[in-house]
PDB file of N, CA and C in Angstrom:
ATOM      1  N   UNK A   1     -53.821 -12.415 -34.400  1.00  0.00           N
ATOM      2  CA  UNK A   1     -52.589 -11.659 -34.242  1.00  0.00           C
ATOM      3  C   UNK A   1     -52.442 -11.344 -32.745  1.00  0.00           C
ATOM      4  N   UNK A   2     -51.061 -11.436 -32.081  1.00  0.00           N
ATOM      5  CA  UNK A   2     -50.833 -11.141 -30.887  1.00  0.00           C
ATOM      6  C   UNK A   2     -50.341 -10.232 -30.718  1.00  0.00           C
ATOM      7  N   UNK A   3     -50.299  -9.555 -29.191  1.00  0.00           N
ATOM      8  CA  UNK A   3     -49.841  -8.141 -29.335  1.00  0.00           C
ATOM      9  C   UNK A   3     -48.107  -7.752 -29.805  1.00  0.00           C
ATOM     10  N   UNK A   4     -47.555  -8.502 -29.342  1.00  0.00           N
ATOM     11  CA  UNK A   4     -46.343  -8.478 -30.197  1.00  0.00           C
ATOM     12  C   UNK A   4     -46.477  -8.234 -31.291  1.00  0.00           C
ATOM     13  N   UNK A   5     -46.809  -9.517 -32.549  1.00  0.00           N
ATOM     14  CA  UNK A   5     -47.643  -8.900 -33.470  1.00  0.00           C
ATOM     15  C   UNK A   5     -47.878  -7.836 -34.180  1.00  0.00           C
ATOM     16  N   UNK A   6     -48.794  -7.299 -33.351  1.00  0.00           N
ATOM     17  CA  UNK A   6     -49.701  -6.484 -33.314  1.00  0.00           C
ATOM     18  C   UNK A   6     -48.439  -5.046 -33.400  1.00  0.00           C
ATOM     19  N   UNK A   7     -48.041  -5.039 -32.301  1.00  0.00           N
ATOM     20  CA  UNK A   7     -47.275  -3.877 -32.135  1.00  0.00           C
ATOM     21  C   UNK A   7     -46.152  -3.730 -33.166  1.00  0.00           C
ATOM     22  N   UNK A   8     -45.397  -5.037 -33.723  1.00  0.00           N
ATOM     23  CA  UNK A   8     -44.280  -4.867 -34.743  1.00  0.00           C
ATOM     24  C   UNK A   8     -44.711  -4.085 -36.016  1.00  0.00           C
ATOM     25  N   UNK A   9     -45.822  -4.573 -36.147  1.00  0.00           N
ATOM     26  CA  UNK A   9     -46.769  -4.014 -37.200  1.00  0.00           C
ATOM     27  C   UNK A   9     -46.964  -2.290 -37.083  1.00  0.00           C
ATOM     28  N   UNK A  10     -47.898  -2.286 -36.174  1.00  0.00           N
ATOM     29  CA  UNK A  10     -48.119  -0.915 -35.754  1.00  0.00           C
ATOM     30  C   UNK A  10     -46.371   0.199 -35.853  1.00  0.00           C
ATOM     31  N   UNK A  11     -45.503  -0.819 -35.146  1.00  0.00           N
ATOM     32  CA  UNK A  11     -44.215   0.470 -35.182  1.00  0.00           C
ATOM     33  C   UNK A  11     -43.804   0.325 -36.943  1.00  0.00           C
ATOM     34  N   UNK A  12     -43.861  -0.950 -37.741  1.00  0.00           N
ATOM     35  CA  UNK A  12     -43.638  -0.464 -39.337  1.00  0.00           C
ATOM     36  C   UNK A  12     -44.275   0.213 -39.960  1.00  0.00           C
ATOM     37  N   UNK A  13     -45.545   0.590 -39.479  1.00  0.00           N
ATOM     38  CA  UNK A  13     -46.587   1.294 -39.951  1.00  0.00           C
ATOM     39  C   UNK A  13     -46.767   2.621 -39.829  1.00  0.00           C
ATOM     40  N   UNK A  14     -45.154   3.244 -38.583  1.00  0.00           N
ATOM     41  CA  UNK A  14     -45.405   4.566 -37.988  1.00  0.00           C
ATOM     42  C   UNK A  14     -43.831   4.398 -38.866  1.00  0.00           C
ATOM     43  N   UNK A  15     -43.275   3.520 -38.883  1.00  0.00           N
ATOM     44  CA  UNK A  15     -42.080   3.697 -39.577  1.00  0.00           C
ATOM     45  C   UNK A  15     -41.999   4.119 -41.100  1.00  0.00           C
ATOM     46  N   UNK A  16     -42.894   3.567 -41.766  1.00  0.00           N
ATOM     47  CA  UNK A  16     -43.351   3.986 -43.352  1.00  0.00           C
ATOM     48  C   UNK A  16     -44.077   4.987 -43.590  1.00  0.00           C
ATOM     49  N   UNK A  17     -45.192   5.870 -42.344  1.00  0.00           N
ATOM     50  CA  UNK A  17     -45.612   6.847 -42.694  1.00  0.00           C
ATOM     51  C   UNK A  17     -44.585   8.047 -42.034  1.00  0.00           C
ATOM     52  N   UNK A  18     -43.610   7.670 -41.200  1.00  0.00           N
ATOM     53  CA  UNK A  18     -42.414   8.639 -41.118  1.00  0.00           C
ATOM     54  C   UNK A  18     -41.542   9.012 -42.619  1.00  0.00           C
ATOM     55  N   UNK A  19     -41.231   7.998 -43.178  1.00  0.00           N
ATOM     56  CA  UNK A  19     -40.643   7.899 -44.504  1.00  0.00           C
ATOM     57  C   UNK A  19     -41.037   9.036 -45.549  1.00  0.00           C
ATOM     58  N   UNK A  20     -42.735   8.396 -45.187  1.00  0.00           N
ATOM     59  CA  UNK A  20     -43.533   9.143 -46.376  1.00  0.00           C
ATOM     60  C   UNK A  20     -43.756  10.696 -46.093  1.00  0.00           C
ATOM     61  N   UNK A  21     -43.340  11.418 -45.071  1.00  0.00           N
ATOM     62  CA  UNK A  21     -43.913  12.427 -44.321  1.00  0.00           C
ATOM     63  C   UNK A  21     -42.882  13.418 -44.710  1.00  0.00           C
ATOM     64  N   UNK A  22     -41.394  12.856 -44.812  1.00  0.00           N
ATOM     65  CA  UNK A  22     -40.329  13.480 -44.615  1.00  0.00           C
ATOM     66  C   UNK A  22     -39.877  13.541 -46.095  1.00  0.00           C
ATOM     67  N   UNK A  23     -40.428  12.721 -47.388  1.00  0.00           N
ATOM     68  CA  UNK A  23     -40.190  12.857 -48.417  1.00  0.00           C
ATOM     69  C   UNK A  23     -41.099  13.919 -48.795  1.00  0.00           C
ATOM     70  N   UNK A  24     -42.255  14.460 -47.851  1.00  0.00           N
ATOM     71  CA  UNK A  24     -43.215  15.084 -49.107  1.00  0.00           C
ATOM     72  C   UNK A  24     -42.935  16.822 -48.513  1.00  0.00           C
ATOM     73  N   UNK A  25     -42.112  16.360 -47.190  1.00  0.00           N
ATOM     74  CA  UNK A  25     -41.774  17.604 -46.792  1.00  0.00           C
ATOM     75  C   UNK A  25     -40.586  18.029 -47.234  1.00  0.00           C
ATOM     76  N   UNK A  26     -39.781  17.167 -47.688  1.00  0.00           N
ATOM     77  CA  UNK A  26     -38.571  17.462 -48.471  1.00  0.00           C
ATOM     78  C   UNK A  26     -38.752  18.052 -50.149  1.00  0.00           C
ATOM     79  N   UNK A  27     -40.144  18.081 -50.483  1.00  0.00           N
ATOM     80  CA  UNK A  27     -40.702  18.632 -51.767  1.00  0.00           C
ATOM     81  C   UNK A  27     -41.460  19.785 -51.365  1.00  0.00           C
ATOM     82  N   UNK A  28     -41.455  20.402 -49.780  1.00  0.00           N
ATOM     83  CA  UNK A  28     -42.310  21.677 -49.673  1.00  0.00           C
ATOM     84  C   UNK A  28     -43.768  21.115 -49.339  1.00  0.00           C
ATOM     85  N   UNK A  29     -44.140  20.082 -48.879  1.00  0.00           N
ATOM     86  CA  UNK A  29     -45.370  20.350 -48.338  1.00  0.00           C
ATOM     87  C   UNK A  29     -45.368  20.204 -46.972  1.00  0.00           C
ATOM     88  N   UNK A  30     -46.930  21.018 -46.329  1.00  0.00           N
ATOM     89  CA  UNK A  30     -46.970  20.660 -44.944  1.00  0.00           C
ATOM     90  C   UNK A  30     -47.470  19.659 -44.259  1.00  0.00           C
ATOM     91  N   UNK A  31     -46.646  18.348 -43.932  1.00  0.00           N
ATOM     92  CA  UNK A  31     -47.574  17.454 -43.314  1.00  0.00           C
ATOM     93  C   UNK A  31     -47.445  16.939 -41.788  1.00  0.00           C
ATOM     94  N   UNK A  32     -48.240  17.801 -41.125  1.00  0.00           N
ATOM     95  CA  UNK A  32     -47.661  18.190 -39.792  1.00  0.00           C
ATOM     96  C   UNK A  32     -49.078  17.655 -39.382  1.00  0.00           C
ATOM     97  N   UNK A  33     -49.938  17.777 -40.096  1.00  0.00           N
ATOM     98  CA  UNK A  33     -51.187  17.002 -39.920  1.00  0.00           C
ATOM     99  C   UNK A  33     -51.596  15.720 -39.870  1.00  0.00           C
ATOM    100  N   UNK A  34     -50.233  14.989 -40.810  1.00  0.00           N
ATOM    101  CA  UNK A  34     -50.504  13.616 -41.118  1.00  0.00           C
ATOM    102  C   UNK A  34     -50.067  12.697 -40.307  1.00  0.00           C
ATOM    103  N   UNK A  35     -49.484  12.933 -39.316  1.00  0.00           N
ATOM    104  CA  UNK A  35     -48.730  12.052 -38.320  1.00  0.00           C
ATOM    105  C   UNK A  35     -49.406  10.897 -37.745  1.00  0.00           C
ATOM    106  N   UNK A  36     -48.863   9.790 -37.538  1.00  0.00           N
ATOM    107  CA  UNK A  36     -49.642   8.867 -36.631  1.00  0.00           C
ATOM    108  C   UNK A  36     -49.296   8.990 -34.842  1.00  0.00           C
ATOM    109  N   UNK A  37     -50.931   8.743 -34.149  1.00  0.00           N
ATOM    110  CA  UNK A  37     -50.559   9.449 -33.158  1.00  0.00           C
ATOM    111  C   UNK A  37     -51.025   8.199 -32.364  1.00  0.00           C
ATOM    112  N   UNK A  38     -50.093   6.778 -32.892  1.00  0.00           N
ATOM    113  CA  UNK A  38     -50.231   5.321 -32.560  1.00  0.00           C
ATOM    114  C   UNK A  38     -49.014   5.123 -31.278  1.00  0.00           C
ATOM    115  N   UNK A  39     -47.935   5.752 -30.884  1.00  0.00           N
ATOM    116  CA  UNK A  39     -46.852   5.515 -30.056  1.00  0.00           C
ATOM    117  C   UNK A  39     -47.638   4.995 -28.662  1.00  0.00           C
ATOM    118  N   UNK A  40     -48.465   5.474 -28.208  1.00  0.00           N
ATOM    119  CA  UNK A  40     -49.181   5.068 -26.979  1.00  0.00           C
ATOM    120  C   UNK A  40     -49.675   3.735 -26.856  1.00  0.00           C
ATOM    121  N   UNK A  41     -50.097   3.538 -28.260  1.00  0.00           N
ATOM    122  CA  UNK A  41     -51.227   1.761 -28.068  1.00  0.00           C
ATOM    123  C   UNK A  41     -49.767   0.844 -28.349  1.00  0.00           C
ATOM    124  N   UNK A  42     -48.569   1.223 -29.288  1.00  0.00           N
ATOM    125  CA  UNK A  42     -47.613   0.428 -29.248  1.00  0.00           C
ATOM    126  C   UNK A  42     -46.983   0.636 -27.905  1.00  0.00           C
ATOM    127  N   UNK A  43     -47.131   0.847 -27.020  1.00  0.00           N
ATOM    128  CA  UNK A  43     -46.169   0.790 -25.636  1.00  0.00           C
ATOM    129  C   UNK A  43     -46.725   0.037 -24.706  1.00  0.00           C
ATOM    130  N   UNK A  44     -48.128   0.418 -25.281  1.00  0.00           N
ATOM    131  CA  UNK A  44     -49.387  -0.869 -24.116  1.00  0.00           C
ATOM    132  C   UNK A  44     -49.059  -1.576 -24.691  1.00  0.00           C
ATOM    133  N   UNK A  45     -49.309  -2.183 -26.001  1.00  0.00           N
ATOM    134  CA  UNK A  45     -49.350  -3.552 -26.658  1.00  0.00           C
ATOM    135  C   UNK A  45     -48.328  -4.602 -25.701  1.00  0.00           C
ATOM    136  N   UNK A  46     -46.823  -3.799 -25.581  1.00  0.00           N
ATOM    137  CA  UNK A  46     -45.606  -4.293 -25.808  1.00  0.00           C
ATOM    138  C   UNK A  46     -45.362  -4.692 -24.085  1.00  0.00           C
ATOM    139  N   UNK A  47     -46.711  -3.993 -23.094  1.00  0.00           N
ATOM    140  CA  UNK A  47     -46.941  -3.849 -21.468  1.00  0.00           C
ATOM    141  C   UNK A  47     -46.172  -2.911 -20.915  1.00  0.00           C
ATOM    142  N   UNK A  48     -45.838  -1.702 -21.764  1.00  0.00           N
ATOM    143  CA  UNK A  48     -45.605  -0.660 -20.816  1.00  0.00           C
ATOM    144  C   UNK A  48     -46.384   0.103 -20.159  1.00  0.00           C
ATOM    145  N   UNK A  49     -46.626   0.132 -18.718  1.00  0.00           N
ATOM    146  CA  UNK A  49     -47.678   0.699 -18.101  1.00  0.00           C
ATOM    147  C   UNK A  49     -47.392   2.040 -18.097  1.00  0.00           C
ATOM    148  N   UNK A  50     -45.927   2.702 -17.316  1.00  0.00           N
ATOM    149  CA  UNK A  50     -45.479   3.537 -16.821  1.00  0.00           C
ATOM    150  C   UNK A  50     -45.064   4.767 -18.244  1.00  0.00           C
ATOM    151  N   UNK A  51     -45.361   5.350 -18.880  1.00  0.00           N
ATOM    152  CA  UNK A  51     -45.122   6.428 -19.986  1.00  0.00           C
ATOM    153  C   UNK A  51     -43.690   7.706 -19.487  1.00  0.00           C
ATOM    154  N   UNK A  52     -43.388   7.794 -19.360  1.00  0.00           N
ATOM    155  CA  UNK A  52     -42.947   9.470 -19.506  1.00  0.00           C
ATOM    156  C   UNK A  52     -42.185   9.442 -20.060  1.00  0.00           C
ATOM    157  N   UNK A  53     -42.327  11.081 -20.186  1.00  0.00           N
ATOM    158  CA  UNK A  53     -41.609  11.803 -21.551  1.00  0.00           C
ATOM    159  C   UNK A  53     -40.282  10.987 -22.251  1.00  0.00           C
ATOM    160  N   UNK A  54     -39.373  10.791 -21.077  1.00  0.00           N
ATOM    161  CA  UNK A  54     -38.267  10.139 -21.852  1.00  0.00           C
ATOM    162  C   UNK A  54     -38.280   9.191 -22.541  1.00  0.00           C
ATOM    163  N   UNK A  55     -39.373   7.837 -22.114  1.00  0.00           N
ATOM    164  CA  UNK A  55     -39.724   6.645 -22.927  1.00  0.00           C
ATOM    165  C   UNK A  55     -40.214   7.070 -24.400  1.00  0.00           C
ATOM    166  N   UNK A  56     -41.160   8.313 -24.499  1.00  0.00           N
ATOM    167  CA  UNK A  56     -41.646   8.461 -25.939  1.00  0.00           C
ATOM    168  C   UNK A  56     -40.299   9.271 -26.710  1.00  0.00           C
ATOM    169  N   UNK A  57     -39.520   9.629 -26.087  1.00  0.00           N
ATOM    170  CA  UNK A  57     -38.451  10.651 -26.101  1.00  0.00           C
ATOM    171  C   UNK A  57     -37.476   9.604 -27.576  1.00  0.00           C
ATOM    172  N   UNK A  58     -37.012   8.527 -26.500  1.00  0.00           N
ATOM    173  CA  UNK A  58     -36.510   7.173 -26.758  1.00  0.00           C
ATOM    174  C   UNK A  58     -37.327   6.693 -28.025  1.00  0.00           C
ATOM    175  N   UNK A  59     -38.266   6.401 -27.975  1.00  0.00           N
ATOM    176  CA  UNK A  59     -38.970   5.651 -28.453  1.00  0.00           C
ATOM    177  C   UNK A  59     -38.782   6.702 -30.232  1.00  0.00           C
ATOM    178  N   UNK A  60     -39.247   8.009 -30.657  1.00  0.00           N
ATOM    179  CA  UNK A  60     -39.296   8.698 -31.338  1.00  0.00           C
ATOM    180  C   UNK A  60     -37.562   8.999 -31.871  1.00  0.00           C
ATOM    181  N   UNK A  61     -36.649   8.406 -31.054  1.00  0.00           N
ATOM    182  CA  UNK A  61     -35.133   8.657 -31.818  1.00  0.00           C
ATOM    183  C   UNK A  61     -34.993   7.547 -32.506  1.00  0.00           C
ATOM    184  N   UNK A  62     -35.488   6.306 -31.587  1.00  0.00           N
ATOM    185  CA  UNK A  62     -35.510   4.778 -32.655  1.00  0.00           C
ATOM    186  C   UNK A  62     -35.919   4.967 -33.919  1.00  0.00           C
ATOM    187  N   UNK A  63     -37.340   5.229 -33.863  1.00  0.00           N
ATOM    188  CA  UNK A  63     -37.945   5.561 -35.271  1.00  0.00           C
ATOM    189  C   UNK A  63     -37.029   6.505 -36.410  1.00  0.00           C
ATOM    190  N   UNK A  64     -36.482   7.881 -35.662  1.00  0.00           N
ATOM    191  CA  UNK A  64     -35.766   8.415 -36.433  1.00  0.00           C
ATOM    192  C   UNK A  64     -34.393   7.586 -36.920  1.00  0.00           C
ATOM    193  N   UNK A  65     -33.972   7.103 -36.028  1.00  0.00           N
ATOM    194  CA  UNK A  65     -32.609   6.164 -37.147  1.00  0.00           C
ATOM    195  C   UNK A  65     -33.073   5.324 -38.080  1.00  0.00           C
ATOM    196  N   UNK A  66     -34.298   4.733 -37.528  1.00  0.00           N
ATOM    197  CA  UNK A  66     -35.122   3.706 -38.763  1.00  0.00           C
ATOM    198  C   UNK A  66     -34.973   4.336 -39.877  1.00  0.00           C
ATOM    199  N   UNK A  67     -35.821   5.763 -39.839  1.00  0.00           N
ATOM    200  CA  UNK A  67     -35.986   6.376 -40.909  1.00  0.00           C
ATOM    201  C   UNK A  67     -35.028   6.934 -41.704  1.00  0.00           C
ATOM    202  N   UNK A  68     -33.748   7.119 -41.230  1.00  0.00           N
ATOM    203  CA  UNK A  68     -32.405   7.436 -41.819  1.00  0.00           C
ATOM    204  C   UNK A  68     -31.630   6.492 -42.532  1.00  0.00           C
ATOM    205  N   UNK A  69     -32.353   5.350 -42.045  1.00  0.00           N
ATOM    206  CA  UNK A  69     -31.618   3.691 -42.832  1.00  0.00           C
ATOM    207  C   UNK A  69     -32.930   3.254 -44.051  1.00  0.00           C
ATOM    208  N   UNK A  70     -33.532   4.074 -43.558  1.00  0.00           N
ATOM    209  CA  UNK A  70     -35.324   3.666 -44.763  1.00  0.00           C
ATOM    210  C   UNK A  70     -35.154   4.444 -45.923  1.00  0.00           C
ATOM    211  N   UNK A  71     -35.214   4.026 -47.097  1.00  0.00           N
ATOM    212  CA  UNK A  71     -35.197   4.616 -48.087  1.00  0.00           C
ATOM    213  C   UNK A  71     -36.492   3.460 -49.281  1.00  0.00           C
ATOM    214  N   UNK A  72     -36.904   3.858 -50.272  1.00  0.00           N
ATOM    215  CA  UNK A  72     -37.715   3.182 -50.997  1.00  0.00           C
ATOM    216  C   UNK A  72     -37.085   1.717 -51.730  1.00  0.00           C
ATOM    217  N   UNK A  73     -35.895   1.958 -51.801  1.00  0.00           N
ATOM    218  CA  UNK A  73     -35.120   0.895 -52.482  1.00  0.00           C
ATOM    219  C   UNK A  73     -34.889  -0.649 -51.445  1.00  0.00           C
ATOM    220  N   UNK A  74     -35.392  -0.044 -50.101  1.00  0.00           N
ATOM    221  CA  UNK A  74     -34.702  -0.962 -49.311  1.00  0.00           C
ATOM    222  C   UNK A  74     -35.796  -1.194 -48.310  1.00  0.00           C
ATOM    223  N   UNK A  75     -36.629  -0.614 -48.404  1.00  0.00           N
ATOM    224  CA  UNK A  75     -37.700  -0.199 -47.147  1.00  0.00           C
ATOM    225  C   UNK A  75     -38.437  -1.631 -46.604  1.00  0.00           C
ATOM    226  N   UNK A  76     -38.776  -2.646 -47.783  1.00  0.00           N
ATOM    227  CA  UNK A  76     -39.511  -4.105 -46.917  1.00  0.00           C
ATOM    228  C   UNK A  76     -38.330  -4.436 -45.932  1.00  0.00           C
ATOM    229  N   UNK A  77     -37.494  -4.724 -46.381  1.00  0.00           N
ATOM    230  CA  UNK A  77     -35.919  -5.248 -45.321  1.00  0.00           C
ATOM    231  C   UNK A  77     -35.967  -4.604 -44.240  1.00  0.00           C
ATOM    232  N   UNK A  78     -35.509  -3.195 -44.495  1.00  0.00           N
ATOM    233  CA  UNK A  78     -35.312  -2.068 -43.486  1.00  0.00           C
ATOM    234  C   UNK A  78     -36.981  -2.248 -42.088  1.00  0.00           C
ATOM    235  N   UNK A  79     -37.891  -2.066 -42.698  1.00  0.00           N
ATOM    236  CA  UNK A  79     -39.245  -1.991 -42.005  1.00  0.00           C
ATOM    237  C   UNK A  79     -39.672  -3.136 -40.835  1.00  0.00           C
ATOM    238  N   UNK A  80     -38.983  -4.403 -41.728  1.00  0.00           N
ATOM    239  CA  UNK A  80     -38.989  -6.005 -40.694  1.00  0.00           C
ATOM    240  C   UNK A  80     -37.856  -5.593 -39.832  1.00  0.00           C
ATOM    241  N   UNK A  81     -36.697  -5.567 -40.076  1.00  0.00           N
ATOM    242  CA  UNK A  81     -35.567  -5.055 -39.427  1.00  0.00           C
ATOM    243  C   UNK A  81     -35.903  -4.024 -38.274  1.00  0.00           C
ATOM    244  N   UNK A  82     -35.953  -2.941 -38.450  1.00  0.00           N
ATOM    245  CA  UNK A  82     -36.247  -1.883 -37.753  1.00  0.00           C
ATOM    246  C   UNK A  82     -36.847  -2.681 -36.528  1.00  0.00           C
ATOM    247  N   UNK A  83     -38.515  -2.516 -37.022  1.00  0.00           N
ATOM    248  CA  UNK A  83     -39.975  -2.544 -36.335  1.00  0.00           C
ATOM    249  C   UNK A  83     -39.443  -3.792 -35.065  1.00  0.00           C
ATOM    250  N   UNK A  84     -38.682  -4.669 -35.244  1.00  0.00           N
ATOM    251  CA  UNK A  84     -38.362  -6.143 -34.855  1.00  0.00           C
ATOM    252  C   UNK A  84     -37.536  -5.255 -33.946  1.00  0.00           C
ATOM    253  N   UNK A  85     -36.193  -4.437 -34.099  1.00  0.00           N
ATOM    254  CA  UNK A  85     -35.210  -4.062 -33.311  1.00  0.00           C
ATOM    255  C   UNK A  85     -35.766  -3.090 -32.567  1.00  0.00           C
ATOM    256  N   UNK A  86     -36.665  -2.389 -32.808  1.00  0.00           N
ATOM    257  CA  UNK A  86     -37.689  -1.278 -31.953  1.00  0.00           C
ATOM    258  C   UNK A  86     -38.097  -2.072 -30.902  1.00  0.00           C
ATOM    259  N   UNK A  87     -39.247  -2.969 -31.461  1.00  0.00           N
ATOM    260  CA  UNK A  87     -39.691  -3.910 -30.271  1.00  0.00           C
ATOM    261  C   UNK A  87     -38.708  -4.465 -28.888  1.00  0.00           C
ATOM    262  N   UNK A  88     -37.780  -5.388 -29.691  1.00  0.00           N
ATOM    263  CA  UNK A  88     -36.814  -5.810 -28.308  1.00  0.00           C
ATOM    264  C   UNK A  88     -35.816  -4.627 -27.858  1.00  0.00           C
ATOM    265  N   UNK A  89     -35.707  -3.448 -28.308  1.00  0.00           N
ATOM    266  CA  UNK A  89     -35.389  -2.279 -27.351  1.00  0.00           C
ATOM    267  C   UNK A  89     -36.655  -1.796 -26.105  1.00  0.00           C
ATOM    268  N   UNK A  90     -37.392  -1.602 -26.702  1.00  0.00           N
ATOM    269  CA  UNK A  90     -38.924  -1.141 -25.597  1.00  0.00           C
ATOM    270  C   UNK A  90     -39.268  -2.133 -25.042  1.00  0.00           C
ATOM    271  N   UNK A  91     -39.389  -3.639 -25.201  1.00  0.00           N
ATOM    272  CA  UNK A  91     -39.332  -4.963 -24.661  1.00  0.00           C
ATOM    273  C   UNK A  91     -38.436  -5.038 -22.844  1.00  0.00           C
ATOM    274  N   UNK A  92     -37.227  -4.640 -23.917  1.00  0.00           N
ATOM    275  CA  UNK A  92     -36.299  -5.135 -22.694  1.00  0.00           C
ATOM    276  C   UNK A  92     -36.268  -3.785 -21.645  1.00  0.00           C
ATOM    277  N   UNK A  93     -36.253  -2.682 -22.125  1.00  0.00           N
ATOM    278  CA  UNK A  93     -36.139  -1.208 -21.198  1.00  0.00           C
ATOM    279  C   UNK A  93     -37.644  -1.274 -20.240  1.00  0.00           C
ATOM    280  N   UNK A  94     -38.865  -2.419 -20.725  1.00  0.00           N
ATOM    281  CA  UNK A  94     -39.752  -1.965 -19.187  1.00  0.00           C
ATOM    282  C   UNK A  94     -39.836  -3.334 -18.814  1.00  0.00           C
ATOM    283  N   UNK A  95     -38.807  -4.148 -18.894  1.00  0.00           N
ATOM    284  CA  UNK A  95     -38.287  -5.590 -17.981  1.00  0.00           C
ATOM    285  C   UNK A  95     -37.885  -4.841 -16.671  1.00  0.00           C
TER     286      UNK A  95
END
């Protein structure tokens, strides 16, 4: 697996446990604990050297529209979709 790859994966993987986080908090529990705290190794993967705030800023609103278009009925589609359109946004912004 290459880091591309690697990273599409990793952002569906922060994309489905966003999903799952926000459904169990929408039933009253606290999962403030459960977060994945992967955004950093997906920005190297993808060769972003340079970090600040605004890039993770960016990076954490993507995910949130993902997650507003993610629902269980639709989520394999949505997850390739997304994770793919995440990538060539963060791709092209540290060209």
């Amino acid at each position: 697996m290459n880091n591309q790859q690697l990273a599409i994966y990793l952002i569906q993987e922060q994309i489905r446990n966003q999903v799952l986080i926000i459904a169990l908090e929408n039933l009253g529990f606290d999962c403030s604990s459960y977060t994945l705290n992967i955004s950093e190794i997906i920005l190297s993967l993808i060769g972003i050297n340079e970090k600040p705030d605004s890039l993770y800023q960016h990076y954490f609103e993507l995910i949130e529209k993902a997650v507003e278009e993610t629902n269980y009925c639709n989520i394999d589609e949505k997850l390739i979709e997304w994770s793919k359109t995440i990538y060539v946004e963060l791709n092209n912004n540290s060209s």
